[in-house]
Protein backbone atom coordinates (compact mmCIF):
# COMPACT_ATOMS: atom_id res chain seq x y z
CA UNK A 1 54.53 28.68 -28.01
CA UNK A 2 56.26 25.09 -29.53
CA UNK A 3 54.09 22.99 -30.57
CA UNK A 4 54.60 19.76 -31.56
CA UNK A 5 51.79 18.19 -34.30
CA UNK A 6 51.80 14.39 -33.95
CA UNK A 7 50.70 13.24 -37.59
CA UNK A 8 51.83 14.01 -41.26
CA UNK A 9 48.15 13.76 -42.69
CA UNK A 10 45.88 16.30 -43.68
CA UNK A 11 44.73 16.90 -40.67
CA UNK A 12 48.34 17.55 -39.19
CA UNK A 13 49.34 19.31 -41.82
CA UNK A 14 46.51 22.03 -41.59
CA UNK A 15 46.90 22.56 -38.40
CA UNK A 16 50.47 22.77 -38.41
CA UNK A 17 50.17 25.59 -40.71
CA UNK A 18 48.06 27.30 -39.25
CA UNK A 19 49.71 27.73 -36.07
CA UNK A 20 52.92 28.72 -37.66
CA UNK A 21 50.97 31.38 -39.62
CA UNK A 22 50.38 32.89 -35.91
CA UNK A 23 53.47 32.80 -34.83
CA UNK A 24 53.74 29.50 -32.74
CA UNK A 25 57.52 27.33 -33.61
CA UNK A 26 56.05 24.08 -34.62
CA UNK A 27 57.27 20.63 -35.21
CA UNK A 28 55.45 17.83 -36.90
CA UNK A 29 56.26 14.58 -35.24
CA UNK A 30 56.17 11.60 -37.85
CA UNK A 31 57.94 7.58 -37.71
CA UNK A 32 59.95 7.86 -40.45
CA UNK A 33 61.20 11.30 -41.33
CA UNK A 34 62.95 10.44 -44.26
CA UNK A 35 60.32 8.50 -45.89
CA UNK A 36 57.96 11.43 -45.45
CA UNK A 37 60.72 14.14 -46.52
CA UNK A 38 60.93 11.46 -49.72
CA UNK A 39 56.62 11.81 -50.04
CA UNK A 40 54.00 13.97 -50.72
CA UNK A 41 55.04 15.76 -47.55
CA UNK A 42 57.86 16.95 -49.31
CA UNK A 43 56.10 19.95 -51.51
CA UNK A 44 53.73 20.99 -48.78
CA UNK A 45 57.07 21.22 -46.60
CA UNK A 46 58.89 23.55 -49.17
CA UNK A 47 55.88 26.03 -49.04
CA UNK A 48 56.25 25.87 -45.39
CA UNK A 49 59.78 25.97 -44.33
CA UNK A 50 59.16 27.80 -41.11
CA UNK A 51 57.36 24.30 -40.10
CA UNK A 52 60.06 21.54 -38.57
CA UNK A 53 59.73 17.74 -39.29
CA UNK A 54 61.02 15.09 -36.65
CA UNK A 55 60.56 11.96 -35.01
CA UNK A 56 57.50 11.74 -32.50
CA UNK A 57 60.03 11.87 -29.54
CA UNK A 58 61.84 14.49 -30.95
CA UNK A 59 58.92 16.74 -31.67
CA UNK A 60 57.51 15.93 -28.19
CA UNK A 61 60.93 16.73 -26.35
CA UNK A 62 60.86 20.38 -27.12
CA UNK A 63 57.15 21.27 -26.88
CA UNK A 64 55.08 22.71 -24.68
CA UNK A 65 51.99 21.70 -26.18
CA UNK A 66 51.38 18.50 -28.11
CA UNK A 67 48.55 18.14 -30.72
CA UNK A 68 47.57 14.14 -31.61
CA UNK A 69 46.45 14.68 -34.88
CA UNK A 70 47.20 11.24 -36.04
CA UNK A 71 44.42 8.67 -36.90
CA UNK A 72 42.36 7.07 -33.95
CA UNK A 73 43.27 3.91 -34.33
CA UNK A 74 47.36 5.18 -34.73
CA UNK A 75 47.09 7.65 -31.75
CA UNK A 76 48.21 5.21 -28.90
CA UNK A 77 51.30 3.24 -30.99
CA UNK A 78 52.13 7.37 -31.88
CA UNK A 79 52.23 8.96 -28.47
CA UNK A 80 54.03 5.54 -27.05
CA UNK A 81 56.28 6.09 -29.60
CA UNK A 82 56.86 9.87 -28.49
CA UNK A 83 57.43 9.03 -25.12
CA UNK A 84 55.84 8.94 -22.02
CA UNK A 85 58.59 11.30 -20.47
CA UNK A 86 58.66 13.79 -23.25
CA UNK A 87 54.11 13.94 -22.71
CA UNK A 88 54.39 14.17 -18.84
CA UNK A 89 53.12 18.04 -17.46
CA UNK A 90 52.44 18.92 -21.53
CA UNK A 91 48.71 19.95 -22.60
CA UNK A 92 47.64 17.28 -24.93
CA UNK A 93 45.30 18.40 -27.23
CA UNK A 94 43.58 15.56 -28.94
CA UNK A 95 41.19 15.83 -31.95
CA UNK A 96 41.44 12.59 -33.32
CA UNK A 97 38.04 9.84 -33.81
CA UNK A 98 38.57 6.31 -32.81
CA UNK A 99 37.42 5.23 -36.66
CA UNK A 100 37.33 1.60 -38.30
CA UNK A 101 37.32 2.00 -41.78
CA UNK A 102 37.50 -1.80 -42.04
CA UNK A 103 34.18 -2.52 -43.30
CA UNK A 104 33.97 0.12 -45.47
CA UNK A 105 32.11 3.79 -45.38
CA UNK A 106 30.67 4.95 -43.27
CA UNK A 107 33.13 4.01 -40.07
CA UNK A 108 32.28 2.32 -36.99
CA UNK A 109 33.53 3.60 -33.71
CA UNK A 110 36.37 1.33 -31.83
CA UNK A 111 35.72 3.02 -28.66
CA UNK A 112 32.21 2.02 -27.09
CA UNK A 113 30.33 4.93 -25.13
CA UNK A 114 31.25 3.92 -22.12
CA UNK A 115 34.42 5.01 -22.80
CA UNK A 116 36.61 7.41 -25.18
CA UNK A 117 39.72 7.60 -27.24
CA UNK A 118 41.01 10.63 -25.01
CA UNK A 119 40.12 8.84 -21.64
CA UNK A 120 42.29 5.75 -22.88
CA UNK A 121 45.16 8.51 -24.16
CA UNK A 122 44.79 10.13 -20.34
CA UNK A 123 45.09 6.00 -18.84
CA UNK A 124 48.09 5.53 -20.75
CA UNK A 125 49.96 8.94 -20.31
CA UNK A 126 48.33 9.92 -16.59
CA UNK A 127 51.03 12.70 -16.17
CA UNK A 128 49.96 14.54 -19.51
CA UNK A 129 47.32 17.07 -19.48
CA UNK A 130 44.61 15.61 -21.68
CA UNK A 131 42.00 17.90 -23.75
CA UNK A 132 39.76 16.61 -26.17
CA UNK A 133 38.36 19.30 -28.83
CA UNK A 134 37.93 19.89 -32.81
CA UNK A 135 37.56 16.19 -33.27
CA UNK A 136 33.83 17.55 -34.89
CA UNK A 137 35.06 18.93 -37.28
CA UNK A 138 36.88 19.24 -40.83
CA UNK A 139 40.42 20.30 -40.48
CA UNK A 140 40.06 23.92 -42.14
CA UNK A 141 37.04 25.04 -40.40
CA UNK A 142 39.05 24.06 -36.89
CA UNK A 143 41.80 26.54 -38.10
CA UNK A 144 39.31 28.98 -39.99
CA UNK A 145 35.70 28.36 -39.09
CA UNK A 146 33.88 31.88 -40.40
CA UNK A 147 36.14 32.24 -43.54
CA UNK A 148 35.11 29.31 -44.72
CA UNK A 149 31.10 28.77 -43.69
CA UNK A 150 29.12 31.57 -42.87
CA UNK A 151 27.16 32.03 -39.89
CA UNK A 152 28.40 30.77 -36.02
CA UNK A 153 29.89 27.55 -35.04
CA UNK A 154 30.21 25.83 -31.71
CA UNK A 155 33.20 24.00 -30.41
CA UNK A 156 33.86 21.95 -27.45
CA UNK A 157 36.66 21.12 -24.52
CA UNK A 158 36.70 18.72 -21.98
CA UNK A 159 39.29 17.82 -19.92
CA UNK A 160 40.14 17.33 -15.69
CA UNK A 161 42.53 19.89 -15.83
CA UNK A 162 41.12 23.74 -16.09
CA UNK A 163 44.47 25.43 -16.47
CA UNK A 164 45.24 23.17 -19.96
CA UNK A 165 41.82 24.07 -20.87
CA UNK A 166 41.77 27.68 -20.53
CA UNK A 167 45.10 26.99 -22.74
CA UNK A 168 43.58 24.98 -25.39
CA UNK A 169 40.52 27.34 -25.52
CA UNK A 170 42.90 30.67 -26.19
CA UNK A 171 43.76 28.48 -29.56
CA UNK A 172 40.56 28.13 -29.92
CA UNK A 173 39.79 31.68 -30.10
CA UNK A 174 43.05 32.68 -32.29
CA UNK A 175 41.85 30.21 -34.89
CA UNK A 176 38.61 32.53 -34.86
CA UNK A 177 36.28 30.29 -32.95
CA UNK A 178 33.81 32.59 -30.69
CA UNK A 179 31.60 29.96 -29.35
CA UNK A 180 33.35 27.67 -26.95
CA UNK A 181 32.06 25.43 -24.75
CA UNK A 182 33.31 23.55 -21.61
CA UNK A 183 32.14 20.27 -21.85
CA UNK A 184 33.41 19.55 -18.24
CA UNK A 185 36.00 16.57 -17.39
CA UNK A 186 37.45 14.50 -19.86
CA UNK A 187 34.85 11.71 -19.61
CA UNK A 188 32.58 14.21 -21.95
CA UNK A 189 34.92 13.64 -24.49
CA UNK A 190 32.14 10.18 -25.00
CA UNK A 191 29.62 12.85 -26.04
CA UNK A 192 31.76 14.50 -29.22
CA UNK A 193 33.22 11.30 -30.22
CA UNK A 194 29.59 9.67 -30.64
CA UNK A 195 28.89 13.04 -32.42
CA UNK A 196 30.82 11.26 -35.12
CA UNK A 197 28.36 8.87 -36.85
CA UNK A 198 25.73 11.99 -37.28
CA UNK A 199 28.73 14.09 -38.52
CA UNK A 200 29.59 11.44 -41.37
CA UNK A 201 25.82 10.64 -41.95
CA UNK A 202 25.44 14.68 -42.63
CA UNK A 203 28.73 14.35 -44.87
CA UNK A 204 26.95 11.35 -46.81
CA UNK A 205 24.06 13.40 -47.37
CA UNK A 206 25.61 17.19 -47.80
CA UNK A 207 28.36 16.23 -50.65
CA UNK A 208 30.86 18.27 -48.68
CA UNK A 209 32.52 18.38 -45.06
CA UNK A 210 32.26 22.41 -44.72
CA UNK A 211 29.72 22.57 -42.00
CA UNK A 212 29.60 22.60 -38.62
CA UNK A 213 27.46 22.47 -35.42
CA UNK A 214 26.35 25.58 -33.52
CA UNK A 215 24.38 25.36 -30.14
CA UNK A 216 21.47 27.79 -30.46
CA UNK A 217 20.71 28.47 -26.37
């Protein structure tokens, strides 16, 4: 499949690789490629040269699927600036948190719970194919979640749109995840956003952000 990975971050990055490791032609859609290619993007770039680097639009144009993997606050200006045309009939898989670092740690949420980041994403874009998932967890135990902490883990997907779902969820599942579970529509994207403050309270208290949730039903 091409992918395009909005965001040049950690986050990005690890995903990005991770996809290309199975197979998938992926772009990572940045602002400014050239001051990236001049940053610290540049030696994680030569140790993966099978994964492109372009403009938001021009990442967007040729996927199929589009991970927002930028910061929550960042994700709206991003996808704008990828195009509303380039988004429209793509799966949008977002796993970014609406996070104000402004006052310090831990974050505050932007988005109250009567809303979420991914409904405002679907408002803005209404001809993209929203899903909201991994946004619970540390990027390498969304692309490797039993090499890296033992025992099961649960992940989620909402969304309105079953076909991008069943999509989103056979990543899921290639990344190694075995306990998925369908949220419903994308307004249940409130519940794993608010999931958030507990998550960085248990990161706070843990010393380290390998470990995960699991649903025991």
């Amino acid at each position: 499949m091409r992918i395009a990975v909005l965001g040049t971050g950690s986050v990005g990055r690890t995903i990005a690789a991770r996809l290309a490791e199975l197979g998938h032609q992926v772009t990572i859609g940045t602002r400014d490629v050239a001051a990236i290619r001049a940053g610290e993007h540049a030696h994680w770039a030569a140790q993966h040269p099978e994964v492109g680097l372009a403009t938001f639009a021009d990442a967007a144009t040729g996927a199929e699927l589009v991970v927002n993997a930028t910061s929550g606050t960042g994700s709206l200006p991003a996808l704008t600036a990828a195009g509303t045309t380039n988004l429209a009939g793509k799966v949008l898989l977002d796993i970014a948190n609406p996070l104000d670092f402004s006052a310090g740690f831990p974050p505050t949420l932007t988005v109250p719970d009567t809303d979420s980041l991914a409904e405002r994403i679907q408002r803005e874009f209404p001809q993209a194919r929203v899903v909201k998932s991994l946004n619970t967890m540390t990027a390498e135990l969304m692309v490797r979640p039993r090499q890296l902490a033992e025992g099961e883990h649960s992940v989620f997907v909402s969304g309105d749109d079953a076909e991008a779902k069943r999509i989103v969820t056979g990543l899921l599942v290639s990344f190694g995840h075995t306990d998925v579970i369908d949220l419903g529509d994308l307004s249940t994207a409130r519940g794993t956003e608010m999931l958030m403050p507990l998550w960085l309270r248990l990161y706070g208290r843990l010393g380290t952000a390998i470990f995960n949730i699991k649903v025991v039903r």
